[in-house]
PDB file of N, CA and C in Angstrom:
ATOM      1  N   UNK A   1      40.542 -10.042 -14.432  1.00  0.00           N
ATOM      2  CA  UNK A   1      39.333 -10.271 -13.669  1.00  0.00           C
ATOM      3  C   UNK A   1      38.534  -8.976 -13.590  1.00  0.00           C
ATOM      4  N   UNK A   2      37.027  -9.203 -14.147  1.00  0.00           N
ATOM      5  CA  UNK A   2      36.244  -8.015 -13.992  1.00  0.00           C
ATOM      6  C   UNK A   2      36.067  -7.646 -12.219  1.00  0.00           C
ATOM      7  N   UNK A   3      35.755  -5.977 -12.270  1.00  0.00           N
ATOM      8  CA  UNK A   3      36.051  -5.141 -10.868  1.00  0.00           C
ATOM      9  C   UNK A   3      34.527  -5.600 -10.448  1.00  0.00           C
ATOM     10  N   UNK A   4      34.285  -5.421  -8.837  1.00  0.00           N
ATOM     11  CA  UNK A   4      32.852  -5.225  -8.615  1.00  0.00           C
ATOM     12  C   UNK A   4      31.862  -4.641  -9.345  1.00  0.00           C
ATOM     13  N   UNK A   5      32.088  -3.401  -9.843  1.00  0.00           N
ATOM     14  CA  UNK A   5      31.307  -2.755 -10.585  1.00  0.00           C
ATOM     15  C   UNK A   5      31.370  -3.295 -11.587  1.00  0.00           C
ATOM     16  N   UNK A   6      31.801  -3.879 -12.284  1.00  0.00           N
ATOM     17  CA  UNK A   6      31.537  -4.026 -13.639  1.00  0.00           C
ATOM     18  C   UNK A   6      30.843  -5.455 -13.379  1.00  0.00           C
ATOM     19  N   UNK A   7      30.982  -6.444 -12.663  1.00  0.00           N
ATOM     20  CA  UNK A   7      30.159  -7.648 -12.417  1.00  0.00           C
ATOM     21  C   UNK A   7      28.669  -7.223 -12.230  1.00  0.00           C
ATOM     22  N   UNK A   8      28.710  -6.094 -11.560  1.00  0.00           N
ATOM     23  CA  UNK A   8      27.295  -5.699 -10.763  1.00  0.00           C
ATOM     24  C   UNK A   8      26.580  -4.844 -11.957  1.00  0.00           C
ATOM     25  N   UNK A   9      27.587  -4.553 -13.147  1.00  0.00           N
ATOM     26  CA  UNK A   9      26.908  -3.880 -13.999  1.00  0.00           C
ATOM     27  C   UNK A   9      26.201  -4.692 -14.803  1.00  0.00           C
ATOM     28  N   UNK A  10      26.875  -6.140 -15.378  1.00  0.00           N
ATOM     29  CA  UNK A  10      26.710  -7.071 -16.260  1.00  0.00           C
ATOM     30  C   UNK A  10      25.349  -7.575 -15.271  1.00  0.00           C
ATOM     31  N   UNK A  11      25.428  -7.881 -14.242  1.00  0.00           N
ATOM     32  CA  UNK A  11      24.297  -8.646 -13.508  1.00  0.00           C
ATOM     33  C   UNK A  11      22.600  -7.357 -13.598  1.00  0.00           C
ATOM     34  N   UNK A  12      23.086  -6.404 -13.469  1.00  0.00           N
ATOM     35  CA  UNK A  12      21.512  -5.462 -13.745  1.00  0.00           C
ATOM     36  C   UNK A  12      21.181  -5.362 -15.223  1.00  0.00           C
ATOM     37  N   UNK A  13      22.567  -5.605 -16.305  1.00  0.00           N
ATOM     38  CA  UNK A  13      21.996  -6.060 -17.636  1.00  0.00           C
ATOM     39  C   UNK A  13      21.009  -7.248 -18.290  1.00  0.00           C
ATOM     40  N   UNK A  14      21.839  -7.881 -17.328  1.00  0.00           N
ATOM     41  CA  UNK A  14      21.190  -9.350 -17.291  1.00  0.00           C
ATOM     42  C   UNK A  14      19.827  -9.258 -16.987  1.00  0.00           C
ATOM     43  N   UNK A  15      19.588  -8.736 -15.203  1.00  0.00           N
ATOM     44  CA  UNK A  15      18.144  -8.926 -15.043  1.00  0.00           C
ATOM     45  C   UNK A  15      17.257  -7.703 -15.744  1.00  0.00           C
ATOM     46  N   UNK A  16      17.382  -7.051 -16.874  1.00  0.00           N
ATOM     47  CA  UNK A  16      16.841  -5.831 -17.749  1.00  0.00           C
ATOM     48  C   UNK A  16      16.303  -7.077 -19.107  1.00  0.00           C
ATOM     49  N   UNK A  17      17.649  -8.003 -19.292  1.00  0.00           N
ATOM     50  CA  UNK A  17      17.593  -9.116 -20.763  1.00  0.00           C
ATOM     51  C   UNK A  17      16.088  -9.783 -20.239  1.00  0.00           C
ATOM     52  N   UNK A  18      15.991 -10.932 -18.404  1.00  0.00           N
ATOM     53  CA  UNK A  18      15.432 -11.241 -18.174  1.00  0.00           C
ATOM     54  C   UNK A  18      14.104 -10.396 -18.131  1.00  0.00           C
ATOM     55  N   UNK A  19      13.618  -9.380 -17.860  1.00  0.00           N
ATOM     56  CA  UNK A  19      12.562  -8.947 -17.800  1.00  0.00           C
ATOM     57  C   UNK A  19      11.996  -8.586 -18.482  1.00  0.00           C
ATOM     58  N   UNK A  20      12.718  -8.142 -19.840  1.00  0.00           N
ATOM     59  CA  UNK A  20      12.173  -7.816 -21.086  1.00  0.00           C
ATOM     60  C   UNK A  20      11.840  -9.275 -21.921  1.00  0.00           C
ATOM     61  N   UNK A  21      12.413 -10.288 -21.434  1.00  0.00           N
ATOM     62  CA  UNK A  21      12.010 -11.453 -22.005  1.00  0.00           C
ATOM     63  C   UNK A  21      10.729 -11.820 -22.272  1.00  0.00           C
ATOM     64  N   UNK A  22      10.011 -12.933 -23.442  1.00  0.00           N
ATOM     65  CA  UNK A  22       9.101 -13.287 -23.011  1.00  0.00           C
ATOM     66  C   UNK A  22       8.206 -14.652 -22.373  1.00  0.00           C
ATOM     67  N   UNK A  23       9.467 -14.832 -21.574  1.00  0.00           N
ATOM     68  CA  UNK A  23       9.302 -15.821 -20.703  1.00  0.00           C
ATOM     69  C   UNK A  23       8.139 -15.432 -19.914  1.00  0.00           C
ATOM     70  N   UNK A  24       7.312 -16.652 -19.391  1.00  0.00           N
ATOM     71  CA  UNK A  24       6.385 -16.521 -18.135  1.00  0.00           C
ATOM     72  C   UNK A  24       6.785 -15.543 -16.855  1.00  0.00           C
ATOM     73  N   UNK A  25       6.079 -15.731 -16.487  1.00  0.00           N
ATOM     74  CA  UNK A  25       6.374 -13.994 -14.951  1.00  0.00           C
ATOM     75  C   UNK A  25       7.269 -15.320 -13.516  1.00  0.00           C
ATOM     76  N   UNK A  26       6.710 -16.867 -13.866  1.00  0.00           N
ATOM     77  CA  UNK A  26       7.552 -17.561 -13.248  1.00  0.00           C
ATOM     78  C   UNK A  26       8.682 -17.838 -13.284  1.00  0.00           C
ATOM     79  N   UNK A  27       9.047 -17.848 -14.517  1.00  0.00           N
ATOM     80  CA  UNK A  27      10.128 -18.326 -14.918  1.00  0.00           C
ATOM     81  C   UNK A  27      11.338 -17.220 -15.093  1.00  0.00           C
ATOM     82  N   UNK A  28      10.512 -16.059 -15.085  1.00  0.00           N
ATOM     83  CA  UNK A  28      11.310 -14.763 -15.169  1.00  0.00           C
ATOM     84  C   UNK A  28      11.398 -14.779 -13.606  1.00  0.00           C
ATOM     85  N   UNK A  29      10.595 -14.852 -12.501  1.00  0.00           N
ATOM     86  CA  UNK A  29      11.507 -14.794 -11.139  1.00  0.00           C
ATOM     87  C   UNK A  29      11.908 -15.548 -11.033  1.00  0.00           C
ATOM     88  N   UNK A  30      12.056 -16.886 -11.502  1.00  0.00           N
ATOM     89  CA  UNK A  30      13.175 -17.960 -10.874  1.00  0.00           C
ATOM     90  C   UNK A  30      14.730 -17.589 -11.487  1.00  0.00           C
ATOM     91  N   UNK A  31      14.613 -17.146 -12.575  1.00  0.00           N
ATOM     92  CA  UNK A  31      15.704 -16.166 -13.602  1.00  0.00           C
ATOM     93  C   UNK A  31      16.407 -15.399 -12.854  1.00  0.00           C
ATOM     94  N   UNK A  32      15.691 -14.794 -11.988  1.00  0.00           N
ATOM     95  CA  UNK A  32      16.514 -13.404 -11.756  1.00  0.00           C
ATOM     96  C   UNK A  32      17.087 -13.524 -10.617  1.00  0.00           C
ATOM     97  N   UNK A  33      16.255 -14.578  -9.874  1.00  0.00           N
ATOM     98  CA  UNK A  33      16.521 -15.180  -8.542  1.00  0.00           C
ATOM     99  C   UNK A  33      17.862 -15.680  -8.484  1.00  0.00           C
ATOM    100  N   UNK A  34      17.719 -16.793  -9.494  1.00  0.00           N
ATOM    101  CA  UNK A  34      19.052 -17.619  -9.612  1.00  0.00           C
ATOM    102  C   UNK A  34      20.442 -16.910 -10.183  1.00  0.00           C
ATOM    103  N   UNK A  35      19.986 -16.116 -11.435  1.00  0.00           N
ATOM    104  CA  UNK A  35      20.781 -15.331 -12.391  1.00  0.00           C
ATOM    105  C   UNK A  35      21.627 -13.990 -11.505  1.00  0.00           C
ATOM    106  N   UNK A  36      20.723 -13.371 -10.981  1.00  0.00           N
ATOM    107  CA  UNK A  36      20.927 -11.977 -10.559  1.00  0.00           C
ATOM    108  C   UNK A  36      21.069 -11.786  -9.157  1.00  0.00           C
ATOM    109  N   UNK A  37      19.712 -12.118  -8.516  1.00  0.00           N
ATOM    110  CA  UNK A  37      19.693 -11.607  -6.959  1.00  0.00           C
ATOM    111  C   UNK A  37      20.363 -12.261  -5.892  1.00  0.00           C
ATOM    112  N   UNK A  38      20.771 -13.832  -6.436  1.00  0.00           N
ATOM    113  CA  UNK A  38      21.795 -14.616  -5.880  1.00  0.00           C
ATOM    114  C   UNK A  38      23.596 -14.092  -5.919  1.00  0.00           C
ATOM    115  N   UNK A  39      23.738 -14.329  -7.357  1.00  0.00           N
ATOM    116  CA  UNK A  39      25.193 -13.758  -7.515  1.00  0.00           C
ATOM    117  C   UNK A  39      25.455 -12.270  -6.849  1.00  0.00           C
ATOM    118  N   UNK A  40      24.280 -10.984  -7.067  1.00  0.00           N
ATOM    119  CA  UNK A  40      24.427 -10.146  -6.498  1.00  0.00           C
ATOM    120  C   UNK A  40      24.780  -9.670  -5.295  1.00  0.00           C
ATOM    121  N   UNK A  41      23.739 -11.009  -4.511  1.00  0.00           N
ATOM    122  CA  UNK A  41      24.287 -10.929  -2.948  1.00  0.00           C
ATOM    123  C   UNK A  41      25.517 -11.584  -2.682  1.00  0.00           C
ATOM    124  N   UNK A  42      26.021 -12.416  -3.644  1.00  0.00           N
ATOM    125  CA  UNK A  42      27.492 -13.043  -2.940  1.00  0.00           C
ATOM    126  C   UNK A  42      27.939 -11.739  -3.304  1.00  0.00           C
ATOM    127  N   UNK A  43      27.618 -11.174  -4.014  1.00  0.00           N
ATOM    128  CA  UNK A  43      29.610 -10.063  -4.479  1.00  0.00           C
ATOM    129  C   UNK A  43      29.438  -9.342  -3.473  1.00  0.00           C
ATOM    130  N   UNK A  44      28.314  -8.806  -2.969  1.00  0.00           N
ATOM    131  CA  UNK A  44      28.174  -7.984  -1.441  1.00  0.00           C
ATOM    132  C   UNK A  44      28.255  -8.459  -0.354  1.00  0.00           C
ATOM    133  N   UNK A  45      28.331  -9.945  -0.007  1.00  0.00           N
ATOM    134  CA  UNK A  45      28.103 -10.199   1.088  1.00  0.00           C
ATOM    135  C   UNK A  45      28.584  -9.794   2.113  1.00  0.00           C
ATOM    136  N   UNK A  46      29.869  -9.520   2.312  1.00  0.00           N
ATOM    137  CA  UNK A  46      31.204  -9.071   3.189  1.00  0.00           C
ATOM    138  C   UNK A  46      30.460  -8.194   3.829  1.00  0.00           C
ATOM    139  N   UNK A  47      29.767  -6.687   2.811  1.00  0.00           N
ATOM    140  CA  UNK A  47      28.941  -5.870   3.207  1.00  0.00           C
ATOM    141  C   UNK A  47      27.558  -6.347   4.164  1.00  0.00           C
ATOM    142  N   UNK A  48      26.981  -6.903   3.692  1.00  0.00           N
ATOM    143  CA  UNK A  48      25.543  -7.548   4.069  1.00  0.00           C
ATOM    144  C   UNK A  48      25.863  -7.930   5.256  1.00  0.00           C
ATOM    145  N   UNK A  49      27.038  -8.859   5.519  1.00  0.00           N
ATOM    146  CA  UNK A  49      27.217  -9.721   6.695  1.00  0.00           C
ATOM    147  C   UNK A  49      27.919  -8.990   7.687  1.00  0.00           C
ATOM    148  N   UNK A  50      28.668  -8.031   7.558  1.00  0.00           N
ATOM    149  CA  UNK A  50      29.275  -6.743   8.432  1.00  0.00           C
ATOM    150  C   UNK A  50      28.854  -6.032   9.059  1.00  0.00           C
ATOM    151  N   UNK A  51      29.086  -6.176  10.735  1.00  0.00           N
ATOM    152  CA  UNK A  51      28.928  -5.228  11.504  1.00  0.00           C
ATOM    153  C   UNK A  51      28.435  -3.725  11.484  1.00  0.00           C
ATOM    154  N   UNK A  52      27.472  -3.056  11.690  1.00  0.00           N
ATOM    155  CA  UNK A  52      27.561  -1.914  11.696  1.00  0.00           C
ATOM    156  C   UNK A  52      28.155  -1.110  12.792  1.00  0.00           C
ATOM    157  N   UNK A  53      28.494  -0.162  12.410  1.00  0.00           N
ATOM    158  CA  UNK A  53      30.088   0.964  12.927  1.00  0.00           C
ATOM    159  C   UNK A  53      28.188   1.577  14.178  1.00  0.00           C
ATOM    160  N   UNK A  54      29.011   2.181  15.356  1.00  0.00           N
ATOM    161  CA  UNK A  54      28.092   2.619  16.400  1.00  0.00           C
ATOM    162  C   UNK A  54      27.865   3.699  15.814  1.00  0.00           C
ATOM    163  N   UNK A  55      26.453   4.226  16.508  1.00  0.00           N
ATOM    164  CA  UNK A  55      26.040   4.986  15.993  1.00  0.00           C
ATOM    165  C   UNK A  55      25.499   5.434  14.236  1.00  0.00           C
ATOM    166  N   UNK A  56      25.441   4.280  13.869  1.00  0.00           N
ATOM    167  CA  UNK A  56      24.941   4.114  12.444  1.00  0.00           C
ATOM    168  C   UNK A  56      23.473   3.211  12.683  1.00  0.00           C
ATOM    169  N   UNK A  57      22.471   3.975  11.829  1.00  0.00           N
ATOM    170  CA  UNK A  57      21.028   2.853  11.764  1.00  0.00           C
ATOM    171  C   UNK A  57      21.361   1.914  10.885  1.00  0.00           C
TER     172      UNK A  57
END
C-alpha cells in the first residue's frame, strides 16, 4: 500500500496532467474537484477535522 506521501504525490501529478490538459476550464475544475481536491481532503481529513492543541492559531 502506497504511504501518504506518495498518494499526495500521485494526486498533485494528476492535477498538473489535468491542467495542462486541453479540456475546457469547466471540465478541468470539475476534474480536479472530483480527481484531486476531494481524494486530497480524505487522506487529510483526521488533520482537517482535529482539534487544535491550546495556544495554537
Amino acid at each position: 500500500m502506497a504511504s501518504k506521501l506518495e498518494l499526495e504525490e500521485y494526486l498533485y501529478r494528476r492535477a498538473i496532467d489535468i491542467i495542462e490538459s486541453t479540456d475546457a476550464d469547466y471540465d478541468k475544475e470539475n476534474l480536479l474537484f472530483e480527481e484531486v481536491w476531494l481524494p486530497l481532503a480524505n487522506l487529510y481529513k483526521d488533520r482537517i477535522m482535529a482539534p487544535k492543541p491550546e495556544g495554537e492559531k
